[in-house]
Protein backbone atom coordinates (compact mmCIF):
# COMPACT_ATOMS: atom_id res chain seq x y z
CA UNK A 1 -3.20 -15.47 26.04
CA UNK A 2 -1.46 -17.11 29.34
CA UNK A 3 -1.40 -14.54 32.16
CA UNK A 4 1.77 -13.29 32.94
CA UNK A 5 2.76 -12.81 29.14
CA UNK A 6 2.07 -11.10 26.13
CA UNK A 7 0.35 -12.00 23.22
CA UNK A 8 2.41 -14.13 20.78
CA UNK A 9 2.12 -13.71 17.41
CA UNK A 10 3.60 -14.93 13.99
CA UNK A 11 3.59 -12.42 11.70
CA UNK A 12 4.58 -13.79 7.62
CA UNK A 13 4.61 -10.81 5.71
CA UNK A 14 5.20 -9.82 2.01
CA UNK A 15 7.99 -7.12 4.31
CA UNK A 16 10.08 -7.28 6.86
CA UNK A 17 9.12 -4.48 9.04
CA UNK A 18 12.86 -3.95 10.34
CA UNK A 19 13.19 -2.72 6.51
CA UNK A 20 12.11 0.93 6.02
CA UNK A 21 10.86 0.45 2.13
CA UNK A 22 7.22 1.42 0.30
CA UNK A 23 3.73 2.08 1.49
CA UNK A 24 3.33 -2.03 2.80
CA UNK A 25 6.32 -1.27 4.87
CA UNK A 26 4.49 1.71 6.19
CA UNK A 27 1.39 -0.05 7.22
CA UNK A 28 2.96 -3.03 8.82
CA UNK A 29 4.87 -0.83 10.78
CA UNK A 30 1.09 0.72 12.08
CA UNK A 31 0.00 -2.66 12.52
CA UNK A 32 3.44 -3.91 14.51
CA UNK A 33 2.65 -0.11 16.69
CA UNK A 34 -0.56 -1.58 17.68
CA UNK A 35 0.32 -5.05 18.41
CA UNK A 36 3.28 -3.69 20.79
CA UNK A 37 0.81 -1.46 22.70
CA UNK A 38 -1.12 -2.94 26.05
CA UNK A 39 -3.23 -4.54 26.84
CA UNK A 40 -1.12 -7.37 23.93
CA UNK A 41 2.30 -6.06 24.38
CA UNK A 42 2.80 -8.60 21.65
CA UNK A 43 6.03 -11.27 21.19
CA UNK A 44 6.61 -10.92 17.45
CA UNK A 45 8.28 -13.42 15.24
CA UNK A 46 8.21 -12.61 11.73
CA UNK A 47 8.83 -14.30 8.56
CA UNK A 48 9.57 -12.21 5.64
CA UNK A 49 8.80 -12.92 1.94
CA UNK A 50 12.33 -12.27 -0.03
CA UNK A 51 12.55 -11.40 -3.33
CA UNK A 52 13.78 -14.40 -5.60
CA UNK A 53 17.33 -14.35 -6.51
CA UNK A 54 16.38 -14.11 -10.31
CA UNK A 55 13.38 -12.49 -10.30
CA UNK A 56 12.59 -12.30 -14.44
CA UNK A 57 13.25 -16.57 -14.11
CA UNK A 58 10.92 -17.08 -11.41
CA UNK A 59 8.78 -14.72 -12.99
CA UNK A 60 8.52 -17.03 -15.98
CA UNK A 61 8.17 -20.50 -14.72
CA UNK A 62 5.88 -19.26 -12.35
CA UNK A 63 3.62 -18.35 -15.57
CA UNK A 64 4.65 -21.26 -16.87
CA UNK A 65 3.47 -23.59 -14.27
CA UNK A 66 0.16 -21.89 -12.56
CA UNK A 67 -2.04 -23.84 -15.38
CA UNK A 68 -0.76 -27.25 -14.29
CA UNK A 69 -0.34 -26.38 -10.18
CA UNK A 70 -3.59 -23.99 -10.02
CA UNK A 71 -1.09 -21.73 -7.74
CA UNK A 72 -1.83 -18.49 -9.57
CA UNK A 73 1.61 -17.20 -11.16
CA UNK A 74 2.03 -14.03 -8.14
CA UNK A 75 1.48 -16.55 -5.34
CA UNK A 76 4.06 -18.66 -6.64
CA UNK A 77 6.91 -16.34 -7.28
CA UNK A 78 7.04 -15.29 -3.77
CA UNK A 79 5.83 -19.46 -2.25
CA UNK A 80 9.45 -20.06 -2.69
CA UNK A 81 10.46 -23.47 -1.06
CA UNK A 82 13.20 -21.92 1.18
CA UNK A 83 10.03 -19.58 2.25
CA UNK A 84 7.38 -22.04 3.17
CA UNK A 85 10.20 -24.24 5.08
CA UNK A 86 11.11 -20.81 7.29
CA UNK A 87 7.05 -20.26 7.59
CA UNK A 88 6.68 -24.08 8.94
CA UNK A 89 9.89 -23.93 11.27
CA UNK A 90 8.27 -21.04 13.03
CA UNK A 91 5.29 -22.50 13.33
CA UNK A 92 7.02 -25.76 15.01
CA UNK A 93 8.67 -23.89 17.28
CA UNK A 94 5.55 -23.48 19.60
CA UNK A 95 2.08 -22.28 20.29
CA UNK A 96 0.88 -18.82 18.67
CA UNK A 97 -1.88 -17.28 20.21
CA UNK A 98 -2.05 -15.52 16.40
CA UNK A 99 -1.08 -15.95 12.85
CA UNK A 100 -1.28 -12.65 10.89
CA UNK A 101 -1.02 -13.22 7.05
CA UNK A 102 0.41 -9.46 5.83
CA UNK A 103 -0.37 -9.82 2.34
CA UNK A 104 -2.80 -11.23 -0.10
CA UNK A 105 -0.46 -13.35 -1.95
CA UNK A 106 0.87 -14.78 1.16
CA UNK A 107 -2.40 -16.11 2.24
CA UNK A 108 -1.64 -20.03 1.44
CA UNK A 109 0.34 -20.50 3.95
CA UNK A 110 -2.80 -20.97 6.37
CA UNK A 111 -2.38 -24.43 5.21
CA UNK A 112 -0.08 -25.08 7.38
CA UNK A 113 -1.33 -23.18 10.27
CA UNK A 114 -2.54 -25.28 13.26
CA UNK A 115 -6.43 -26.44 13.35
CA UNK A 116 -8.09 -24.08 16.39
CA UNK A 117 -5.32 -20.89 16.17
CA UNK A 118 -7.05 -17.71 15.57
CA UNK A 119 -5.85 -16.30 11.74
CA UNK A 120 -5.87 -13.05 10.29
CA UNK A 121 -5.10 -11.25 7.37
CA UNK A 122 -4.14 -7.65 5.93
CA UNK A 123 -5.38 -6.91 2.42
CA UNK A 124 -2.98 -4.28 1.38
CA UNK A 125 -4.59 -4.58 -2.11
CA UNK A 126 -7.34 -6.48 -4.21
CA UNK A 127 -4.64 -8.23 -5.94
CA UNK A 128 -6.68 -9.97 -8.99
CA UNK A 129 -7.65 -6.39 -10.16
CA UNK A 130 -4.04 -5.03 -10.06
CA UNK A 131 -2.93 -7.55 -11.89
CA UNK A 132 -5.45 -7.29 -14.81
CA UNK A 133 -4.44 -3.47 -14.27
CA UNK A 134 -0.92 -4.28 -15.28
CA UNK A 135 -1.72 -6.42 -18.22
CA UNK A 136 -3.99 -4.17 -19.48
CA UNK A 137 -1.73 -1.17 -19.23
CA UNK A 138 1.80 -3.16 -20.18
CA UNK A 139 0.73 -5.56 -22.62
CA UNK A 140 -2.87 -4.04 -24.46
CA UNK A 141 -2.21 -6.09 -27.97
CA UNK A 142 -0.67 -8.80 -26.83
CA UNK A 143 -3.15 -11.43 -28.65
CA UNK A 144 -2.69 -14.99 -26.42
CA UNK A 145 -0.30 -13.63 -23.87
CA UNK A 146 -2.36 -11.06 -22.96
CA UNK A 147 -5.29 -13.97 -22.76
CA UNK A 148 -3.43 -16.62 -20.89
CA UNK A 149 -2.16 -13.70 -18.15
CA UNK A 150 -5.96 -12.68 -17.63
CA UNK A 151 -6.82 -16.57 -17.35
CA UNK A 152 -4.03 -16.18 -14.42
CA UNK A 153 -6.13 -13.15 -12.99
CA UNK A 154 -9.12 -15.12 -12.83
CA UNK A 155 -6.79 -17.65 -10.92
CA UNK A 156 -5.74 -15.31 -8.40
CA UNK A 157 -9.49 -13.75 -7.60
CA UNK A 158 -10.51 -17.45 -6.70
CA UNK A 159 -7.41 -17.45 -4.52
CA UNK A 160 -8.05 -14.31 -3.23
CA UNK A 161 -12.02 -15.37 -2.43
CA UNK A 162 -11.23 -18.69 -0.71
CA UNK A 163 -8.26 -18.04 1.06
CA UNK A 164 -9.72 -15.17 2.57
CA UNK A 165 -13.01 -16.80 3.65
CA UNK A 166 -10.63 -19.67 5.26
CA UNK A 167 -8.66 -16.87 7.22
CA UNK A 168 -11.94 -15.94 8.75
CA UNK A 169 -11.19 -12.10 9.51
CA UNK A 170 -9.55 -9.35 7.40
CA UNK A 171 -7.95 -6.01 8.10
CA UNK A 172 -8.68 -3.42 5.60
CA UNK A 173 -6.48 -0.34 4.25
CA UNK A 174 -9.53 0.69 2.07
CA UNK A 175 -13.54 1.05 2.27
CA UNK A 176 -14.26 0.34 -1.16
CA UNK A 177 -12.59 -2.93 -1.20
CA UNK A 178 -13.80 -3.87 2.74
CA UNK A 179 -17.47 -3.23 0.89
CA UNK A 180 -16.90 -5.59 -2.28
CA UNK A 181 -16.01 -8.51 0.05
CA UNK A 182 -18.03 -8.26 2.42
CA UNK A 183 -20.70 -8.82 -0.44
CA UNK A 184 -18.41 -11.99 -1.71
CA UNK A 185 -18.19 -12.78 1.47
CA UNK A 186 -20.41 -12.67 3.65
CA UNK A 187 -18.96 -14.26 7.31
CA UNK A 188 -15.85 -12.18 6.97
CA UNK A 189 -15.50 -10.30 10.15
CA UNK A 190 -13.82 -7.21 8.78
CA UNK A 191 -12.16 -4.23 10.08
CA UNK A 192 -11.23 -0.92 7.68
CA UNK A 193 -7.74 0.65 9.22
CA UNK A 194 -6.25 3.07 6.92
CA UNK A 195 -2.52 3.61 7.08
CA UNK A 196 -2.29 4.79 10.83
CA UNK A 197 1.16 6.51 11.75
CA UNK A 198 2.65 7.27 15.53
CA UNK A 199 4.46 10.06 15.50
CA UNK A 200 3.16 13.26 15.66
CA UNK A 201 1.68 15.10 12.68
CA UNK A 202 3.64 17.84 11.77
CA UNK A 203 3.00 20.98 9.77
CA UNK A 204 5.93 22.06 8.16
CA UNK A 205 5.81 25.10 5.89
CA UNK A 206 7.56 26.18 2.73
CA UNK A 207 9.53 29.06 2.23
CA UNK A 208 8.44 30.80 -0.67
CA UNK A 209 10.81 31.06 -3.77
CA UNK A 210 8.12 32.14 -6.75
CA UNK A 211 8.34 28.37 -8.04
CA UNK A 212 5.67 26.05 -7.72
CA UNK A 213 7.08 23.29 -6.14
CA UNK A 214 5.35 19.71 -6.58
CA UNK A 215 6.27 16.40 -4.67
CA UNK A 216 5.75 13.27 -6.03
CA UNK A 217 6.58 10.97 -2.93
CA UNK A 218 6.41 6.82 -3.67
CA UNK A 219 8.09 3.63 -4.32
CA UNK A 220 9.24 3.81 -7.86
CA UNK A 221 9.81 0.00 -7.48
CA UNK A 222 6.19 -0.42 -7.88
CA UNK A 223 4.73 -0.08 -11.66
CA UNK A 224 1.97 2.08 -11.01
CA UNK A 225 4.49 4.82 -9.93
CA UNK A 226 6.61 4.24 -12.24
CA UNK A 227 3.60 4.77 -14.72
CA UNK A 228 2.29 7.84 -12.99
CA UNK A 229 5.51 9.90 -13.31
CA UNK A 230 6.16 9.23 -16.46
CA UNK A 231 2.37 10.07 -17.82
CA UNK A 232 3.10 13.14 -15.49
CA UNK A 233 5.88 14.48 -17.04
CA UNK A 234 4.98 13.64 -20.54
CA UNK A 235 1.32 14.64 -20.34
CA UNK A 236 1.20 17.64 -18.25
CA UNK A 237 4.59 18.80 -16.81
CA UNK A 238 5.78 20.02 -20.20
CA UNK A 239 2.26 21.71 -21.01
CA UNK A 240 2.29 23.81 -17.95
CA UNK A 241 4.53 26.99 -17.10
CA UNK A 242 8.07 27.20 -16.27
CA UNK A 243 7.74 28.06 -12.43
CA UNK A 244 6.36 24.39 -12.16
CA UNK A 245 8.99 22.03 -10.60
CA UNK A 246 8.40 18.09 -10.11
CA UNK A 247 10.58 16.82 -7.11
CA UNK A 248 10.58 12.73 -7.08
CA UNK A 249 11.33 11.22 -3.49
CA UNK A 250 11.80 7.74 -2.71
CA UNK A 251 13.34 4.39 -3.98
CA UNK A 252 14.50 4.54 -7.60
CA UNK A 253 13.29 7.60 -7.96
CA UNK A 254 16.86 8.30 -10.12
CA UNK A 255 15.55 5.90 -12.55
CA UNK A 256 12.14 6.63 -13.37
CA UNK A 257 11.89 9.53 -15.80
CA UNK A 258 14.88 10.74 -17.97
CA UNK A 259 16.96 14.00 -17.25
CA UNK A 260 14.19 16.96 -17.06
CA UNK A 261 15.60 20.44 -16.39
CA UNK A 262 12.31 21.02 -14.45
CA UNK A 263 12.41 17.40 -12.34
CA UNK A 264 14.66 16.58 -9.56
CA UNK A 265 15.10 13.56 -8.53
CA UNK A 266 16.24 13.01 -5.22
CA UNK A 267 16.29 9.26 -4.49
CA UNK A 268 15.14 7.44 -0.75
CA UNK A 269 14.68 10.31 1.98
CA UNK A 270 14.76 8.96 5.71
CA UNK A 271 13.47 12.13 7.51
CA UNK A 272 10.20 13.54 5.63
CA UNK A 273 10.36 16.82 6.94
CA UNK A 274 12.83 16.88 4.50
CA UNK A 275 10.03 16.73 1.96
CA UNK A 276 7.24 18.72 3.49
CA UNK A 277 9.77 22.30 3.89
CA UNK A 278 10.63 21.82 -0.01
CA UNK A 279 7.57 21.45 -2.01
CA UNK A 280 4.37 23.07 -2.17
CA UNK A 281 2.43 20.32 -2.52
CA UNK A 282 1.95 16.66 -3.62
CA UNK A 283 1.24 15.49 -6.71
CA UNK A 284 -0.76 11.71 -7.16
CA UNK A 285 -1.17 11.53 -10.71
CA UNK A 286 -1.47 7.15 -10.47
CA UNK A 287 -3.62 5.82 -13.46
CA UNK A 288 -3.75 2.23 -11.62
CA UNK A 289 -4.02 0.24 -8.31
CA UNK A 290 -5.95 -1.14 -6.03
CA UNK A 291 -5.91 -0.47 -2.09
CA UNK A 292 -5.18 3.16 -0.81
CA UNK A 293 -2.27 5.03 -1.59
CA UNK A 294 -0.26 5.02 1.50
CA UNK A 295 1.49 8.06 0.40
CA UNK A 296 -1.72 10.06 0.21
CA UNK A 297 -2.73 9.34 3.78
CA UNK A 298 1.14 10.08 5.06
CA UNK A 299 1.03 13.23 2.97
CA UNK A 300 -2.56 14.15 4.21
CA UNK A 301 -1.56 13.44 8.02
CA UNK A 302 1.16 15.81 7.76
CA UNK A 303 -1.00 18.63 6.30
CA UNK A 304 0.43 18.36 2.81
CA UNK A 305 -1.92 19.99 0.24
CA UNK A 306 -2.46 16.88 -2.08
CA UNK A 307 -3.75 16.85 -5.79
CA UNK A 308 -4.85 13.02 -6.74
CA UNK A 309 -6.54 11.35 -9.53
CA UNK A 310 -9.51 9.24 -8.16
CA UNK A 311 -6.76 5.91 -7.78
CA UNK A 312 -4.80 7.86 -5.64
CA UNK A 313 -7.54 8.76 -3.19
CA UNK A 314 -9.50 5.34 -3.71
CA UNK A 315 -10.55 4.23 -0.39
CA UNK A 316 -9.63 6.71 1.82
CA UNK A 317 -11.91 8.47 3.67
CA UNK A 318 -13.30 11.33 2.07
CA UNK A 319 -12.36 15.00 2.12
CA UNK A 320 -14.41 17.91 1.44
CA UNK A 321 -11.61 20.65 2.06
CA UNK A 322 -10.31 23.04 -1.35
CA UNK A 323 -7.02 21.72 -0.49
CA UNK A 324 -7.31 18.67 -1.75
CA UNK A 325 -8.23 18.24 -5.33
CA UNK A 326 -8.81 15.59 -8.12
CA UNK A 327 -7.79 15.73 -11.08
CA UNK A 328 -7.91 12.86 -13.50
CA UNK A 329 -6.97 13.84 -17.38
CA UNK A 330 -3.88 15.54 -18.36
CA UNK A 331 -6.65 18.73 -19.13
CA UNK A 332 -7.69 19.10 -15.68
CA UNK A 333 -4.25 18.86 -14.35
CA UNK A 334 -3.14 21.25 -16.42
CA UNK A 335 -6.48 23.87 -15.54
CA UNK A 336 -5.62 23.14 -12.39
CA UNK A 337 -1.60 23.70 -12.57
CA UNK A 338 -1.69 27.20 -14.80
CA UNK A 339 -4.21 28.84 -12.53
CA UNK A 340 -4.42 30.64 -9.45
CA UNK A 341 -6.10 28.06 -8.21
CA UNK A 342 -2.91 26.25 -7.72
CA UNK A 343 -1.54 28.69 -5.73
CA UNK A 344 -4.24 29.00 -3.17
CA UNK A 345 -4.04 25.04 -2.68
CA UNK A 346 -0.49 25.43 -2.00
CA UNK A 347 -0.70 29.07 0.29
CA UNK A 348 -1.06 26.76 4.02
CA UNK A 349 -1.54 23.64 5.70
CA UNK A 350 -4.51 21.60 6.35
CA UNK A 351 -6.09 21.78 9.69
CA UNK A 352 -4.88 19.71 12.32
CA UNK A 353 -8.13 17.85 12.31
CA UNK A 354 -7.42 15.98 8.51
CA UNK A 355 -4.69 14.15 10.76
CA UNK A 356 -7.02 12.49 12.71
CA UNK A 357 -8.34 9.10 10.29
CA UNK A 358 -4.70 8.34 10.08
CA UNK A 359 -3.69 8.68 14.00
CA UNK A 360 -2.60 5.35 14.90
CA UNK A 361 -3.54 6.23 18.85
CA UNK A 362 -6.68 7.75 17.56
CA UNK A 363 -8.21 4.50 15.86
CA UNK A 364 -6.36 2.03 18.56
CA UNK A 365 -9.73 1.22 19.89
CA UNK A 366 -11.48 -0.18 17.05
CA UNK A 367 -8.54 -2.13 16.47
CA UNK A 368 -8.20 -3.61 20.58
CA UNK A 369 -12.27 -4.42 19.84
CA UNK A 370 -11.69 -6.42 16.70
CA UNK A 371 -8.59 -8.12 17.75
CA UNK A 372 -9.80 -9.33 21.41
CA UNK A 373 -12.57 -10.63 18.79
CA UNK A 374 -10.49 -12.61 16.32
CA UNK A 375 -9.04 -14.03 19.60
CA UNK A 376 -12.33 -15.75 20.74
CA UNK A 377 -12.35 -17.76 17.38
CA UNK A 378 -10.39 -20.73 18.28
């Protein structure tokens, strides 16, 4: 980094951080907080992954081709032509003191990074075992589909491996999947950053109404949400008592489950106060992923009580505290939901203190340590 300036960086992301969307948008806002900070008061260009103009065609011959290409099916649909030209133009334009690669999928456009400039990625999730997630959970007796999509999988976890090794150094959103390559990989230099938020935590409190009211805050965009409200309402909302309510926040939440007289849906909400004053509680009742569940931490930093399966607090760091529970089959939800147990877990707030692992200004260190050590890699 030249004296006199600040550290310039070219960020290609599977987001564009100017666009308020999803749990990636939430961390690569953290990470964009941290860059902007001193001492690397950082010059920013970013180039943005878009979604393909017809998605379930690009879909298709991307399936269609990874066998012949080796470019596993999900790196293709977003490797776009228009996308790799915008990805070289930037880096034409100049030196970079930094090329962050936001995004798994994203991570073969280090080919085309400059020999000597210091790389590094963000692993929002461990992508091969999503995927086989989703097959397994959309298409279970599928016969040779179901076998040439897991071929794909296998595809995308050598991807994953060798792409990652050539980036050199990783940021982390979870523990468990920082461990499992830093056993695969052994020279990774590796930092774990969960989802790390600036503002202020807040601790905003309910006013009671003698309703249990449950929150169910995500991206409905994404199929393991889509999947987890549905299961919800099917499995356990309809075997539980009458005062329990299921609010759905976020984008497309209007489309997710069909009219319930006991869920309200109430689509993207900008200001999540909004959310904390209504419900009781949050509700994470996701039967697949990988990475954390950025939702979790946001709801945990704001001193949400939070009631999660074991994928929804995957990789987070771990809470002893009665307020936050697990609950994996519909039987223990329901326990959990028809008891009084459920209304002690929803009486307060959590201490201030459960704030902390998310506090981007908290954890800023760590991440000034690592970076200024990516940096010396040249």
């Amino acid at each position: 980094m030249a004296p006199g300036r600040g550290l310039r960086v070219l960020l290609v992301s599977i987001v564009d951080p100017a666009r308020r969307r999803g749990g990636a948008w939430t961390v690569t806002r953290g990470l964009v907080e941290l860059l902007g900070r001193e001492p690397w008061t950082a010059e920013l260009t970013v180039v943005a992954a878009d979604e393909p103009r017809w998605p379930a065609l690009r879909r298709a011959t991307s399936l269609a081709c990874a066998p012949w290409t080796g470019v596993p099916a999900k790196v293709r649909y977003l490797r776009t032509r228009a996308f790799v030209a915008r990805v070289r133009e930037a880096l034409g334009r100049g030196h970079h003191d930094l090329v962050v690669i936001n995004g798994s999928d994203l991570l073969g456009c280090l080919a085309d990074v400059p020999r000597g400039t210091p790389t590094l990625a963000v692993v929002h999730n461990r992508e091969a075992r999503l995927y086989r997630d989703q097959v397994d959970a959309t298409l279970p007796r599928a016969g040779p589909l179901s076998a040439w999509l897991k071929h794909d999988g296998e595809r995308l976890e050598r991807y994953e491996r060798e792409w990652l090794a050539r980036a050199g150094a990783a940021i982390f959103l979870s523990q468990d999947e920082a461990d499992e390559f830093a056993r695969e990989l052994p020279g990774l230099d590796a930092l774990v950053l969960p989802p790390l938020f600036a503002q202020p935590p807040t601790r905003v409190a309910k006013a009671a109404n003698g309703r249990l009211d449950l929150g169910l805050l995500a991206d409905f965009a994404w199929w393991p949400n889509r999947d987890a409200a549905r299961w919800f309402v099917r499995e356990v909302l309809d075997r539980v008592g009458g005062d329990v309510r299921l609010h759905l926040y976020g984008h497309r939440s209007g489309e997710v489950v069909r009219p319930h007289p006991r869920v309200a849906m109430h689509g993207f909400v900008d200001d999540l106060a909004r959310v904390w004053s209504s419900c009781d509680g949050m509700v994470v009742p996701i039967r697949y992923g990988a990475g954390v569940s950025v939702k979790v931490a946001e709801s945990l930093y704001h001193g949400m009580p939070v009631a999660s399966t074991r994928h929804g607090l995957r990789g987070l760091p771990p809470f002893d505290h009665p307020q936050v529970v697990r609950c994996d089959s519909a039987d223990e939800w329901i326990g959990f939901l028809s008891g009084a147990r459920a209304r002690s877990w929803s009486a307060g707030r959590l201490p201030i203190e459960a704030s902390l692992p998310f506090d981007l200004a908290a954890n800023a260190s760590r991440f000034d340590a690592f970076l200024a050590r990516v940096l010396e890699r040249r």
